[in-house]
N, C-alpha and C. Protein backbone atom coordinates (compact mmCIF):
# COMPACT_ATOMS: atom_id res chain seq x y z
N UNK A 1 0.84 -1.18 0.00
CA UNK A 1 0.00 0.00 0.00
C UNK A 1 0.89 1.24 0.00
N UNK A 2 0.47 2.61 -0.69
CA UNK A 2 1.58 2.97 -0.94
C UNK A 2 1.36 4.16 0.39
N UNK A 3 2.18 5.07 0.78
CA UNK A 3 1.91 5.60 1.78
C UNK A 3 2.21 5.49 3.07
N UNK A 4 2.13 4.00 3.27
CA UNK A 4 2.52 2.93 4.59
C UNK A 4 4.09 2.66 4.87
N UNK A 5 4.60 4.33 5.46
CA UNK A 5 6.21 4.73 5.44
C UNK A 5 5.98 3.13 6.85
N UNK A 6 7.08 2.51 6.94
CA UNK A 6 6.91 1.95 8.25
C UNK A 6 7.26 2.74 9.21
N UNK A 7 7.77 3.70 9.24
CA UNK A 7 8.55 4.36 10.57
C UNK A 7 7.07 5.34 10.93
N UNK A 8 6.35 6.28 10.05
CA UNK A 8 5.00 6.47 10.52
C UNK A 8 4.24 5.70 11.30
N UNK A 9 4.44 4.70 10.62
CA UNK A 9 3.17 3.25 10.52
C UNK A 9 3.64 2.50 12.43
N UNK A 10 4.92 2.60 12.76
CA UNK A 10 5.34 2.04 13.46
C UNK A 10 5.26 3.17 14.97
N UNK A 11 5.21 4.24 14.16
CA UNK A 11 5.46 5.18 15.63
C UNK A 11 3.67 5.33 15.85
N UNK A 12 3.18 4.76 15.25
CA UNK A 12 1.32 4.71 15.81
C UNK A 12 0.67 6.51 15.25
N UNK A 13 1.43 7.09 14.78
CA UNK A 13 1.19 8.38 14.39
C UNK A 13 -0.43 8.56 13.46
N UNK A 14 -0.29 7.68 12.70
CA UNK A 14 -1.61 7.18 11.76
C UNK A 14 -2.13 5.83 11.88
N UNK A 15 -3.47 6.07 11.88
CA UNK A 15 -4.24 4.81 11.62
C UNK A 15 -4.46 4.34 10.25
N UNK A 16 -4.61 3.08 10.43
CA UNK A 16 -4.78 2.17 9.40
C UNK A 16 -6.12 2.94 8.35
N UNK A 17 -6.85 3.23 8.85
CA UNK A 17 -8.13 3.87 8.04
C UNK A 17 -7.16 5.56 7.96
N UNK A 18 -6.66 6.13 8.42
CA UNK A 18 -6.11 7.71 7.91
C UNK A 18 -5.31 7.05 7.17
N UNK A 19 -4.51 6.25 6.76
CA UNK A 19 -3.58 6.24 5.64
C UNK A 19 -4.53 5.96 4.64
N UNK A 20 -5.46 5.11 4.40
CA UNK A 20 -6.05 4.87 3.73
C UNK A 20 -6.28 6.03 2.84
N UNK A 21 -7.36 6.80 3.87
CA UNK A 21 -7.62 8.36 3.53
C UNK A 21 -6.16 8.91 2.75
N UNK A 22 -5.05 9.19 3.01
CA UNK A 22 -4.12 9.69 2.73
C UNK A 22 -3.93 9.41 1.36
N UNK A 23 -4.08 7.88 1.14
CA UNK A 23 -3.75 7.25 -0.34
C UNK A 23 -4.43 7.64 -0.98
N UNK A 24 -6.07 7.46 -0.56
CA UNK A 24 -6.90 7.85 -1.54
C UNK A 24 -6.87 9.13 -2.20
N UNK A 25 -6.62 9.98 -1.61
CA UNK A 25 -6.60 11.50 -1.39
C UNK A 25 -4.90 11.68 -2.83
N UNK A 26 -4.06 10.75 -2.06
CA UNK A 26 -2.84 11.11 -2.85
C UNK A 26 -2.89 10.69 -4.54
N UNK A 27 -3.38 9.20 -5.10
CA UNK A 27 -4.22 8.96 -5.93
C UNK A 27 -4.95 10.02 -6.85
N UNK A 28 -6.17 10.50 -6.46
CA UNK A 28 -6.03 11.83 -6.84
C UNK A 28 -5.76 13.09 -7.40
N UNK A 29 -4.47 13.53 -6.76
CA UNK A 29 -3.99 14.46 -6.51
C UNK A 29 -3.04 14.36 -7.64
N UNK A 30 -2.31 13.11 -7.55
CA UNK A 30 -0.78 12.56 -8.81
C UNK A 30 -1.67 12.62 -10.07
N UNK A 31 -3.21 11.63 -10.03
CA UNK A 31 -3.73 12.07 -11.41
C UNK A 31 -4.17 13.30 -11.70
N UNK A 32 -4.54 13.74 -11.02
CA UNK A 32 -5.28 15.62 -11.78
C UNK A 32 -3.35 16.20 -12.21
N UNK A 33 -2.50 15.81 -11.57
CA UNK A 33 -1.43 16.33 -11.66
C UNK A 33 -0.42 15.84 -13.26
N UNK A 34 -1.19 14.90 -13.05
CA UNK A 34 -0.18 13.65 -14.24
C UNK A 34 1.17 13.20 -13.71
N UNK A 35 1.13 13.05 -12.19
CA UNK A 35 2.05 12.79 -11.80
C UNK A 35 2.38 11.20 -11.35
N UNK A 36 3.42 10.87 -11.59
CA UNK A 36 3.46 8.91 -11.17
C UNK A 36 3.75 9.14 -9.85
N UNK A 37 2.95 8.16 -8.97
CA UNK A 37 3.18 8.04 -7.07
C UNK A 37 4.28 7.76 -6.99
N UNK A 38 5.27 6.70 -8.22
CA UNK A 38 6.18 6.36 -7.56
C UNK A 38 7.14 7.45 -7.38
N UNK A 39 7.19 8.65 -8.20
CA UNK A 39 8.38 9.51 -8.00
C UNK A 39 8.61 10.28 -7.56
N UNK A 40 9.49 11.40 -7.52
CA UNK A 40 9.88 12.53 -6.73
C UNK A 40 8.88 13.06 -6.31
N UNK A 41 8.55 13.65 -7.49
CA UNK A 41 7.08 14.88 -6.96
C UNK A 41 6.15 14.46 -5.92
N UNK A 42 5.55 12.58 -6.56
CA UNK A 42 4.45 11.92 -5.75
C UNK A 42 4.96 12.08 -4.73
N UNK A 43 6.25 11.78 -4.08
CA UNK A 43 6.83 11.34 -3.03
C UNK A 43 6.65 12.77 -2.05
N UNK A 44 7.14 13.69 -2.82
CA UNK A 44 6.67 14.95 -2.55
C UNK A 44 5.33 15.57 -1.59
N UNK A 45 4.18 14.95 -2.78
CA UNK A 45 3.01 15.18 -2.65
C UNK A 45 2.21 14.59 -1.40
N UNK A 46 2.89 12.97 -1.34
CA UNK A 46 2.16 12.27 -0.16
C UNK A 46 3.10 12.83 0.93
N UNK A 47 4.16 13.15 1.65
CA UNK A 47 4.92 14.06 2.50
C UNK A 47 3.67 15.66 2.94
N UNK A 48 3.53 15.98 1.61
CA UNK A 48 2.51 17.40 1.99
C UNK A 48 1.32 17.02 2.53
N UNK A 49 1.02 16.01 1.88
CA UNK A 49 -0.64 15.32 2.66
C UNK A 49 -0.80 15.20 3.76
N UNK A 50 0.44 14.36 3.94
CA UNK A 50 0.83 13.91 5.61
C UNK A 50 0.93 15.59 6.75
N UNK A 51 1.72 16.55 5.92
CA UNK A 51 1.60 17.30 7.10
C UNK A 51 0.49 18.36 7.38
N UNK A 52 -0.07 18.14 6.04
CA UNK A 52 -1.71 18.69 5.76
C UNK A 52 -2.51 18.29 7.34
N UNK A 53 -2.60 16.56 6.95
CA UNK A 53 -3.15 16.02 7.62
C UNK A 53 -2.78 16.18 9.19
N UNK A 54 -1.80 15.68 9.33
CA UNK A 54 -1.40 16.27 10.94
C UNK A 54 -1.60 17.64 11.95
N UNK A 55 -1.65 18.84 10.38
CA UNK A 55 -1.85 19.84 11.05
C UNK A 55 -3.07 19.69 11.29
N UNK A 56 -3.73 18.53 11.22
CA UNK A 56 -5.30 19.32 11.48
C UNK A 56 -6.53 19.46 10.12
N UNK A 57 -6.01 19.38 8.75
CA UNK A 57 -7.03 18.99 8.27
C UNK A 57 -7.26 16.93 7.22
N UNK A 58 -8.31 17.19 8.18
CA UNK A 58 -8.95 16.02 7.73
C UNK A 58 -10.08 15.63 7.26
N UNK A 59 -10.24 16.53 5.93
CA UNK A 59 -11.08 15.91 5.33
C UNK A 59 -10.82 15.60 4.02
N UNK A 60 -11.33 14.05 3.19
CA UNK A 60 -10.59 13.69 1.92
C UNK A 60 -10.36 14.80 1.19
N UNK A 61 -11.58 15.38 0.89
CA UNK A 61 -11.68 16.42 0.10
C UNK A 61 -11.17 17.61 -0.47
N UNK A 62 -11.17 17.96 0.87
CA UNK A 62 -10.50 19.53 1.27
C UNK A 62 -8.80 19.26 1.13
N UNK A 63 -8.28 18.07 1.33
CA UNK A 63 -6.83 17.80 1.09
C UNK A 63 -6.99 17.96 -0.17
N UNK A 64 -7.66 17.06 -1.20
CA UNK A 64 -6.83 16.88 -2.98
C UNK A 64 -7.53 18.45 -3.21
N UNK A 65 -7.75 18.99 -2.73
CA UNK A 65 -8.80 20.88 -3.32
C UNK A 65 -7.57 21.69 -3.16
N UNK A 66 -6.85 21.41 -2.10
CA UNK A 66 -5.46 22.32 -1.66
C UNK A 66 -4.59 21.91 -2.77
N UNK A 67 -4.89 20.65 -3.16
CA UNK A 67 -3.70 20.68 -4.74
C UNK A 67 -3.57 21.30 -5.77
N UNK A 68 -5.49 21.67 -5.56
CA UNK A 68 -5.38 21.82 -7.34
C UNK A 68 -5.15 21.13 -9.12
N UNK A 69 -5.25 21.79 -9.70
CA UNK A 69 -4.99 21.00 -11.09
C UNK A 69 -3.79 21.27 -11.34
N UNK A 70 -2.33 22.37 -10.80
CA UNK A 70 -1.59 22.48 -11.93
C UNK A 70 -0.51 21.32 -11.26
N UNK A 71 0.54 21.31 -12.38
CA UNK A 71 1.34 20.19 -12.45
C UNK A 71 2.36 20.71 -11.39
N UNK A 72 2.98 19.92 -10.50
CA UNK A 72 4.02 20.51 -9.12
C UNK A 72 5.13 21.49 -9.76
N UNK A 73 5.55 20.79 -11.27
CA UNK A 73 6.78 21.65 -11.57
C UNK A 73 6.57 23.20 -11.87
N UNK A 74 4.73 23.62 -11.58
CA UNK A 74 4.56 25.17 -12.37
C UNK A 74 4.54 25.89 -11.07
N UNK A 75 4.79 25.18 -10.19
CA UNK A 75 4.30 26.42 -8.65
C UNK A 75 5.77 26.83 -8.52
N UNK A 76 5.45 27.84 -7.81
CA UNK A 76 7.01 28.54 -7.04
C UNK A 76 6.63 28.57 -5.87
């Protein structure tokens, strides 16, 4: 499953159902982006989710909305 860092997974930080959320959400986010999960950017992207999520928002939604459509390499 992709998402499921073990050292997260191990320090109890997220639940089994919030990663879920996380993936689904990240999924998403790589396609509106055209981005592949496996790489930099994705890697990128699920890192931002995560601290999305930690700070406090949790909802699927409202995470992939903070992405947007454009592709990671056009932001500054």
């Amino acid at each position: 499953m992709i998402g499921k860092s073990k050292a997260i997974y191990e320090r109890g930080t997220l639940r089994p159902s919030e990663i879920d959320l996380l993936q689904r959400a990240l999924v998403v986010v790589c396609a509106r982006r055209k981005t592949k999960l496996e790489s930099e950017d994705g890697r990128k992207l699920a890192l931002d989710l995560i601290a999305l999520f930690e700070g406090g928002m949790r909802d699927e939604q409202d995470l992939i909305n903070t992405f947007g459509y454009r592709p990671r390499s056009e932001e500054k």
